[in-house]
C-alpha atoms as a PDB file:
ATOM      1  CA  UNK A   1       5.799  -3.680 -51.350  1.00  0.00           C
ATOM      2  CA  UNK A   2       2.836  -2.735 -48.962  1.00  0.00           C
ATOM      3  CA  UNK A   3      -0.745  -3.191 -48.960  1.00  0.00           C
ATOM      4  CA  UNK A   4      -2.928  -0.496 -50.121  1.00  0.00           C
ATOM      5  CA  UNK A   5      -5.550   0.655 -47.111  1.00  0.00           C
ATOM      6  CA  UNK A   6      -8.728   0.794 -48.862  1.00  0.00           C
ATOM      7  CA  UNK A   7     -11.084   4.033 -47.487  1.00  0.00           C
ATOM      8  CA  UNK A   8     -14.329   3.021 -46.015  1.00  0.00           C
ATOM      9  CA  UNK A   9     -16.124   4.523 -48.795  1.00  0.00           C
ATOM     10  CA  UNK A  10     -14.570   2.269 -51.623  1.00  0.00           C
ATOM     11  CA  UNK A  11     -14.751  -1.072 -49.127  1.00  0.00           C
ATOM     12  CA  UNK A  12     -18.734  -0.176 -48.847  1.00  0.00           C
ATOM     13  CA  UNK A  13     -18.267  -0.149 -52.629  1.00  0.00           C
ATOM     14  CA  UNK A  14     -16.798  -3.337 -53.275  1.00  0.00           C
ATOM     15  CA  UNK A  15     -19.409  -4.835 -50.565  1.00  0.00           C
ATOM     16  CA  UNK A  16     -22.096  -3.345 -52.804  1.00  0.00           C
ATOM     17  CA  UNK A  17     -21.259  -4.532 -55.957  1.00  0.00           C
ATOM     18  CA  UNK A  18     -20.848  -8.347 -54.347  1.00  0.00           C
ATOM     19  CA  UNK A  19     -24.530  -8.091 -53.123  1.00  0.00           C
ATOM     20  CA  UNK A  20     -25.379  -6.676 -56.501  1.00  0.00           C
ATOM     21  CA  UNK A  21     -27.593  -9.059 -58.810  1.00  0.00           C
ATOM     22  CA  UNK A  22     -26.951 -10.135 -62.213  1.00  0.00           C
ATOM     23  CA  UNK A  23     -27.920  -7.666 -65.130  1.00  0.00           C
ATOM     24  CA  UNK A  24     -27.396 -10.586 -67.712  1.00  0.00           C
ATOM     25  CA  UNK A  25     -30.061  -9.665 -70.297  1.00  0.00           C
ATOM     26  CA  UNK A  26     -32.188 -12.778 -71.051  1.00  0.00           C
ATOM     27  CA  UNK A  27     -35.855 -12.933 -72.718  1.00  0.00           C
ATOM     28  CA  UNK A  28     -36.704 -15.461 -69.501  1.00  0.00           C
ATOM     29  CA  UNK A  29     -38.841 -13.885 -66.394  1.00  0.00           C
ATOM     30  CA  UNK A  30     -37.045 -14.164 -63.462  1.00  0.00           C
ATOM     31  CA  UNK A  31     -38.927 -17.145 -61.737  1.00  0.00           C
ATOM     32  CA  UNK A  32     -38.576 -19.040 -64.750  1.00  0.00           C
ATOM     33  CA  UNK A  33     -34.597 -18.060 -64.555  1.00  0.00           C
ATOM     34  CA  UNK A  34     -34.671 -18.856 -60.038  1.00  0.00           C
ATOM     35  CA  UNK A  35     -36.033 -22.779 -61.607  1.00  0.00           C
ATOM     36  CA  UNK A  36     -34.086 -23.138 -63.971  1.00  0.00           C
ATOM     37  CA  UNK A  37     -31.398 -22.189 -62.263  1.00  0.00           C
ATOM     38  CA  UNK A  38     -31.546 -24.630 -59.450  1.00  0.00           C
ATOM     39  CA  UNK A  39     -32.141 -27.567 -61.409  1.00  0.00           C
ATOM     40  CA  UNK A  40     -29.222 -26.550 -63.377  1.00  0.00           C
ATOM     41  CA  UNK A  41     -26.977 -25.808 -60.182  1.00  0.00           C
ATOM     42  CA  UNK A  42     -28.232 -29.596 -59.153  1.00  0.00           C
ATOM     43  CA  UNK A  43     -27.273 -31.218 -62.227  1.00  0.00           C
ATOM     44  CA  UNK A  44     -23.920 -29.496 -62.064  1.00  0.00           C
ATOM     45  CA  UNK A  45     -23.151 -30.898 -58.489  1.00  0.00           C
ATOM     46  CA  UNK A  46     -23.957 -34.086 -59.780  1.00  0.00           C
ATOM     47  CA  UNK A  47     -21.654 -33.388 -62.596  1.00  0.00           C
ATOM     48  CA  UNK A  48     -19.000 -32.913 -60.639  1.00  0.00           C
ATOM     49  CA  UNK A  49     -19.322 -35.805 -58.504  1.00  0.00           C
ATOM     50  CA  UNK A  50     -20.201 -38.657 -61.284  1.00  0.00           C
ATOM     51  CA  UNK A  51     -16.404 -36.685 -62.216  1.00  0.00           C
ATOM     52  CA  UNK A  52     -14.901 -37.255 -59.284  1.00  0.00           C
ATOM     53  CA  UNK A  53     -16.368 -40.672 -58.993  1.00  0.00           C
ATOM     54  CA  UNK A  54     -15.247 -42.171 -62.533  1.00  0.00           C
ATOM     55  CA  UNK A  55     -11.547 -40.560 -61.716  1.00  0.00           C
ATOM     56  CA  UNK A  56     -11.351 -42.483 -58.543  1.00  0.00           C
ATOM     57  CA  UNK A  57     -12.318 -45.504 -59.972  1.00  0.00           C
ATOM     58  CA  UNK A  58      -9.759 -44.461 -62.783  1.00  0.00           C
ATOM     59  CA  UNK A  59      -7.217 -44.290 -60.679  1.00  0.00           C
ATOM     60  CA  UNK A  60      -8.013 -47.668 -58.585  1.00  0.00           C
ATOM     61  CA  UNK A  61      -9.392 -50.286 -61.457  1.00  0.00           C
ATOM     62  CA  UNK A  62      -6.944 -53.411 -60.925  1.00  0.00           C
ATOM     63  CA  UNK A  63      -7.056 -56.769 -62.688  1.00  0.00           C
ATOM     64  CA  UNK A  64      -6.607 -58.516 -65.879  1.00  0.00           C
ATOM     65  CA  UNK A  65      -8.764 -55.791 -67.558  1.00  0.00           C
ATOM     66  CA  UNK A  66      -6.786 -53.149 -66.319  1.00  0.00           C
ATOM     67  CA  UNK A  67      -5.622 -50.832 -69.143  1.00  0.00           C
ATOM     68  CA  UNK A  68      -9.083 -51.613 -70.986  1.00  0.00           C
ATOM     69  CA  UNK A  69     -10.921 -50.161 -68.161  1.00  0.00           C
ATOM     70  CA  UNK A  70      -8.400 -47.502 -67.121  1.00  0.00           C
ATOM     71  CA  UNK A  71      -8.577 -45.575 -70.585  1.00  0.00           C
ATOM     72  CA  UNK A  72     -12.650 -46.375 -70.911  1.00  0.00           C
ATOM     73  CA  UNK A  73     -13.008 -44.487 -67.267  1.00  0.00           C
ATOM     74  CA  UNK A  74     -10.285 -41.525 -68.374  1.00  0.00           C
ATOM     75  CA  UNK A  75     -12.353 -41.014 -71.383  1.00  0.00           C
ATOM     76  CA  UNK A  76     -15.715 -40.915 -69.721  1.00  0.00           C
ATOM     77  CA  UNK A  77     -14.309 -38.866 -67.023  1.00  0.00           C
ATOM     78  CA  UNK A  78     -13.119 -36.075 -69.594  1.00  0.00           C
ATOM     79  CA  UNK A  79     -16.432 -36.744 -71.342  1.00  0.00           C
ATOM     80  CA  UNK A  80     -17.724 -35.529 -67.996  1.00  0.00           C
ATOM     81  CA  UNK A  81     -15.776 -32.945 -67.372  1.00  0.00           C
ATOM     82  CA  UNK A  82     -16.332 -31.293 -70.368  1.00  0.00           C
ATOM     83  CA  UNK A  83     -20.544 -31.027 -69.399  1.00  0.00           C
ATOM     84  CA  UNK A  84     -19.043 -29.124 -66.597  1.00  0.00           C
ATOM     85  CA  UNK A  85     -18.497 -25.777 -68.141  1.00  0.00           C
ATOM     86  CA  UNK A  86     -21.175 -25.833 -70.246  1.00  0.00           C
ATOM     87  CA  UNK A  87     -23.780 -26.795 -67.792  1.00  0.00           C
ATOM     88  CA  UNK A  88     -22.392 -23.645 -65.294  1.00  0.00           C
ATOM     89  CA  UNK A  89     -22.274 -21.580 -68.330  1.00  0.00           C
ATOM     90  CA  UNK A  90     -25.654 -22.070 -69.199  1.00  0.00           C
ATOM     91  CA  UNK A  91     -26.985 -20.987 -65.629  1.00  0.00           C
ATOM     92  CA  UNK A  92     -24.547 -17.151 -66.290  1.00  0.00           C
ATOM     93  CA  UNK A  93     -26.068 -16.823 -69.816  1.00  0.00           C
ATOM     94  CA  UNK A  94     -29.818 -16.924 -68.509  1.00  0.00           C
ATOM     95  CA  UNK A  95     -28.578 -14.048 -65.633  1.00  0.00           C
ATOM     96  CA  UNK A  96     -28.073 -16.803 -62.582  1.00  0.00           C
ATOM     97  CA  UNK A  97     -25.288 -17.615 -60.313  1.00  0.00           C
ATOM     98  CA  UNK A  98     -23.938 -21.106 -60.232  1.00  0.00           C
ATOM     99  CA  UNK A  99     -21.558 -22.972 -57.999  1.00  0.00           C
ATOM    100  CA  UNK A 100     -18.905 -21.372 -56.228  1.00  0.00           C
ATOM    101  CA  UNK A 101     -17.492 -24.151 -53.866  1.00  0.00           C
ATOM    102  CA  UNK A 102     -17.167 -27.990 -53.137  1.00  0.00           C
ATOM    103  CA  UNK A 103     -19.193 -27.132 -49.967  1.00  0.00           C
ATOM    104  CA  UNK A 104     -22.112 -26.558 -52.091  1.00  0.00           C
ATOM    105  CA  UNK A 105     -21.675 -28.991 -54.407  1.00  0.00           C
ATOM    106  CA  UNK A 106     -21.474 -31.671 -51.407  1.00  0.00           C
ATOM    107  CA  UNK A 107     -24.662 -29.738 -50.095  1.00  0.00           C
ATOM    108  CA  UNK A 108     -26.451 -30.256 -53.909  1.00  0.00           C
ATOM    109  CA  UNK A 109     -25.241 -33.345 -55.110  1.00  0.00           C
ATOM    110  CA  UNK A 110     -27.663 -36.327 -55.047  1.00  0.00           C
ATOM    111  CA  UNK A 111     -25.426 -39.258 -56.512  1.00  0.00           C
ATOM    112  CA  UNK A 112     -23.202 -40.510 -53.962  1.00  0.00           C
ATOM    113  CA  UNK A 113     -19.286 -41.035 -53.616  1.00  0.00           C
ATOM    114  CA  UNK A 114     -17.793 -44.076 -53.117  1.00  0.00           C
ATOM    115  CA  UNK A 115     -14.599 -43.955 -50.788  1.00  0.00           C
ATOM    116  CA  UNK A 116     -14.270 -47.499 -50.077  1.00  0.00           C
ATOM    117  CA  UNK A 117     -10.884 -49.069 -50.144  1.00  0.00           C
ATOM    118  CA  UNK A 118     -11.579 -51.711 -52.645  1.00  0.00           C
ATOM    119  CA  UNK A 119     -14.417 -52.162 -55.143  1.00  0.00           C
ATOM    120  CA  UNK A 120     -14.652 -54.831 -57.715  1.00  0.00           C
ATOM    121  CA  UNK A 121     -14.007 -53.865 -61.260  1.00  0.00           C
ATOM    122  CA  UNK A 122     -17.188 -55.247 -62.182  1.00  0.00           C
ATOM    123  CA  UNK A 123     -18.609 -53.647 -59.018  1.00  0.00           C
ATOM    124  CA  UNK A 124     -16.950 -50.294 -60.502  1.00  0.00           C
ATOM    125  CA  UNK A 125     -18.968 -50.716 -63.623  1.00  0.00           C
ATOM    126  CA  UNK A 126     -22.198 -51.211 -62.231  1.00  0.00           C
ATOM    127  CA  UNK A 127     -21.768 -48.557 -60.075  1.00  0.00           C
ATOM    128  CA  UNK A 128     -21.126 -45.495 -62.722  1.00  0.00           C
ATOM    129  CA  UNK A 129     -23.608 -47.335 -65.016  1.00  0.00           C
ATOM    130  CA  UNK A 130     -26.429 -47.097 -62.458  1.00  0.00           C
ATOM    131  CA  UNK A 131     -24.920 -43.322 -61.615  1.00  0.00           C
ATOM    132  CA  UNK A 132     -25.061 -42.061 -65.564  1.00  0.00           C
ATOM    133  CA  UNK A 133     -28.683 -43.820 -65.591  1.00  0.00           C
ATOM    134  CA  UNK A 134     -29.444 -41.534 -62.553  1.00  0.00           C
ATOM    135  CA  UNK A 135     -28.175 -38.431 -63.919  1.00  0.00           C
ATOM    136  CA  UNK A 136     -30.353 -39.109 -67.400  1.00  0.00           C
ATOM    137  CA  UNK A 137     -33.453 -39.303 -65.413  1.00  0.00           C
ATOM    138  CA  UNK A 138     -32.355 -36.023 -63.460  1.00  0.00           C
ATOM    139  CA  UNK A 139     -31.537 -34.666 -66.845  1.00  0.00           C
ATOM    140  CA  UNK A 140     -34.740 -36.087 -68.693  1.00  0.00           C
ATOM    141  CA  UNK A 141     -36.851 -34.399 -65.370  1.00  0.00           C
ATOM    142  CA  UNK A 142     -34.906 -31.260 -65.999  1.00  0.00           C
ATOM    143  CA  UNK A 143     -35.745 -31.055 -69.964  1.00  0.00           C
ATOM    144  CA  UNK A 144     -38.960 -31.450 -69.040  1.00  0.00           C
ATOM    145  CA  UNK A 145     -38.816 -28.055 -66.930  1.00  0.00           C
ATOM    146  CA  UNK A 146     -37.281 -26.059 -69.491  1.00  0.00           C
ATOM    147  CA  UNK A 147     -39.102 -27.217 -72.561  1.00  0.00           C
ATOM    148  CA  UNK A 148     -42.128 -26.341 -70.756  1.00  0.00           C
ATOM    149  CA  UNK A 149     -40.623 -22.847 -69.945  1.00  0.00           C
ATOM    150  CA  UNK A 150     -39.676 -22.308 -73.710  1.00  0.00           C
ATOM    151  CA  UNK A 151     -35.737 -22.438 -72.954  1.00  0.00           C
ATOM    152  CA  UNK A 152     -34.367 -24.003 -75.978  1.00  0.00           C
ATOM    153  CA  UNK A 153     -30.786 -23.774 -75.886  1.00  0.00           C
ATOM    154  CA  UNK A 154     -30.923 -25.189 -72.293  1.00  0.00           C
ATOM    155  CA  UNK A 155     -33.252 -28.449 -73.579  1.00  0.00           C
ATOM    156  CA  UNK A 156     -30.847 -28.339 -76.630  1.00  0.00           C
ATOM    157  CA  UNK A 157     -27.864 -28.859 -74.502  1.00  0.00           C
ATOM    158  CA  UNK A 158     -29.837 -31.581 -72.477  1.00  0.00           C
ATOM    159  CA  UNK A 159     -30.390 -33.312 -75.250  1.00  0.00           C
ATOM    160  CA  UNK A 160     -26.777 -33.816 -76.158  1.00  0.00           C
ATOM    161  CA  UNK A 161     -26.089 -34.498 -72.447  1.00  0.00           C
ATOM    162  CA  UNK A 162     -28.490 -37.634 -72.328  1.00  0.00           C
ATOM    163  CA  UNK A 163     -26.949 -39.002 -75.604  1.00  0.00           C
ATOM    164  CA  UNK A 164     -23.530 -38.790 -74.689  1.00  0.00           C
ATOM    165  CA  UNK A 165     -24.734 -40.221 -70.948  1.00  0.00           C
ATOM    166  CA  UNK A 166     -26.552 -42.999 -73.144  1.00  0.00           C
ATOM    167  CA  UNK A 167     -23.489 -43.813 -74.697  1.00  0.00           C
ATOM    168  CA  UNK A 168     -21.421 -44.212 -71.513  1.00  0.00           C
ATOM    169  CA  UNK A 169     -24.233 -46.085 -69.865  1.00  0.00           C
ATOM    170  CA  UNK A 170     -24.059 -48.974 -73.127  1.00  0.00           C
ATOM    171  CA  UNK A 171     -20.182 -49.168 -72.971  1.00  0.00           C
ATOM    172  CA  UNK A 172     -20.298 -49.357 -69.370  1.00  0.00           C
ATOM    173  CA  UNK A 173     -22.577 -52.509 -69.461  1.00  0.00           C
ATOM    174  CA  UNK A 174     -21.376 -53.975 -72.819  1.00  0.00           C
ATOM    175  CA  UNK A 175     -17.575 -53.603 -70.768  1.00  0.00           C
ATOM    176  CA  UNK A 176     -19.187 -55.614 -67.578  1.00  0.00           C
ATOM    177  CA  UNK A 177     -21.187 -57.869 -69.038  1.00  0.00           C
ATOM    178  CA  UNK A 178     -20.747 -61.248 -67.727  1.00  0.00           C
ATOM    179  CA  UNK A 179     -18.695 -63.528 -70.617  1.00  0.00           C
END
C-alpha cells in the first residue's frame, strides 16, 4: 500500500480548517464563552489530576484496611472520571475548545501530584480529602462565574459536581477518622 501525496492546494486546506474556529451555535457572547471556557478547561485539569491522584493511591493503599480503602478509592476514582467527559463536553457545547494533551493539563492543573514512594493510609486520606475540598471551592468560584453570566446548564452541572465532591470529602474523613 502507498501513501497518498496530498497537492499543495488540499494541504493549505486541511491547514485552514485546523485554524478554523468553532461555529457551535450557543445563545452566549463570545467573551462570556473565552471565561467560561477557561475556568472550565481549569477545572478539567484538575479533574484529571484529583483522577490520577486517587488511582495512585488506589493502587498503593497497604495495611490492615486494605481492601476497605482500595474499593472506596476505585469508586471515587470512577466517580471522578466520569466528571471528566462531561466537564470537556460542556466547554464544545458552548462553541470552545478544551484540552487536548497532558502537557496542558500539567500546565492548568492547580492541585498537586503526589509521587512519593510511600504515604500513610491515613496520610492518603487526608490528602484527597483536602484535594476534593479544593476542587469544591474552585467549583463553588466557578458557579459563581456562570450564574452571573446566565449559563444554567453549566451551574446545573456544578451543582451536581460539588454534591458528589461533598460526598467523597465525608467518606473520606468518616474512613480516616481517628478510632
Amino acid at each position: 500500500m502507498t501513501a497518498r501525496k496530498l497537492s499543495s492546494g488540499k494541504i493549505k486546506d486541511l491547514r485552514a480548517r485546523r485554524r478554523a474556529p468553532l461555529a457551535t451555535p450557543t445563545s452566549l457572547d463570545p467573551q462570556t464563552v473565552t471565561e467560561i471556557a477557561g475556568a472550565m478547561n481549569g477545572l478539567l485539569a484538575d479533574v484529571y489530576t484529583l483522577y490520577f491522584k486517587t488511582k495512585n493511591f488506589h493502587w498503593h493503599i497497604s495495611g490492615p484496611h486494605f481492601r476497605e480503602y482500595h474499593l472506596l478509592l476505585d469508586e471515587q476514582a470512577a466517580e471522578i472520571l466520569n466528571m471528566t467527559d462531561v466537564v470537556a463536553e460542556r466547554v464544545r457545547k458552548i462553541g470552545a475548545g478544551t484540552l487536548k494533551s497532558l502537557n496542558q493539563i500539567v500546565q492548568q492543573q492547580r492541585l498537586f501530584e503526589n509521587e512519593a514512594d510511600f504515604v500513610d493510609p491515613s496520610d492518603m486520606l487526608a490528602e484527597l480529602r483536602d484535594d476534593n475540598l479544593a476542587l469544591i471551592q474552585s467549583m463553588r468560584e466557578i458557579h459563581d462565574l456562570v450564574a452571573e453570566k446566565e449559563d444554567v446548564a453549566t451551574a446545573s452541572l456544578i451543582e451536581v459536581w460539588i454534591d458528589e465532591a461533598e460526598r467523597r470529602v465525608w467518606f473520606l474523613f468518616e474512613t480516616g477518622r481517628a478510632a
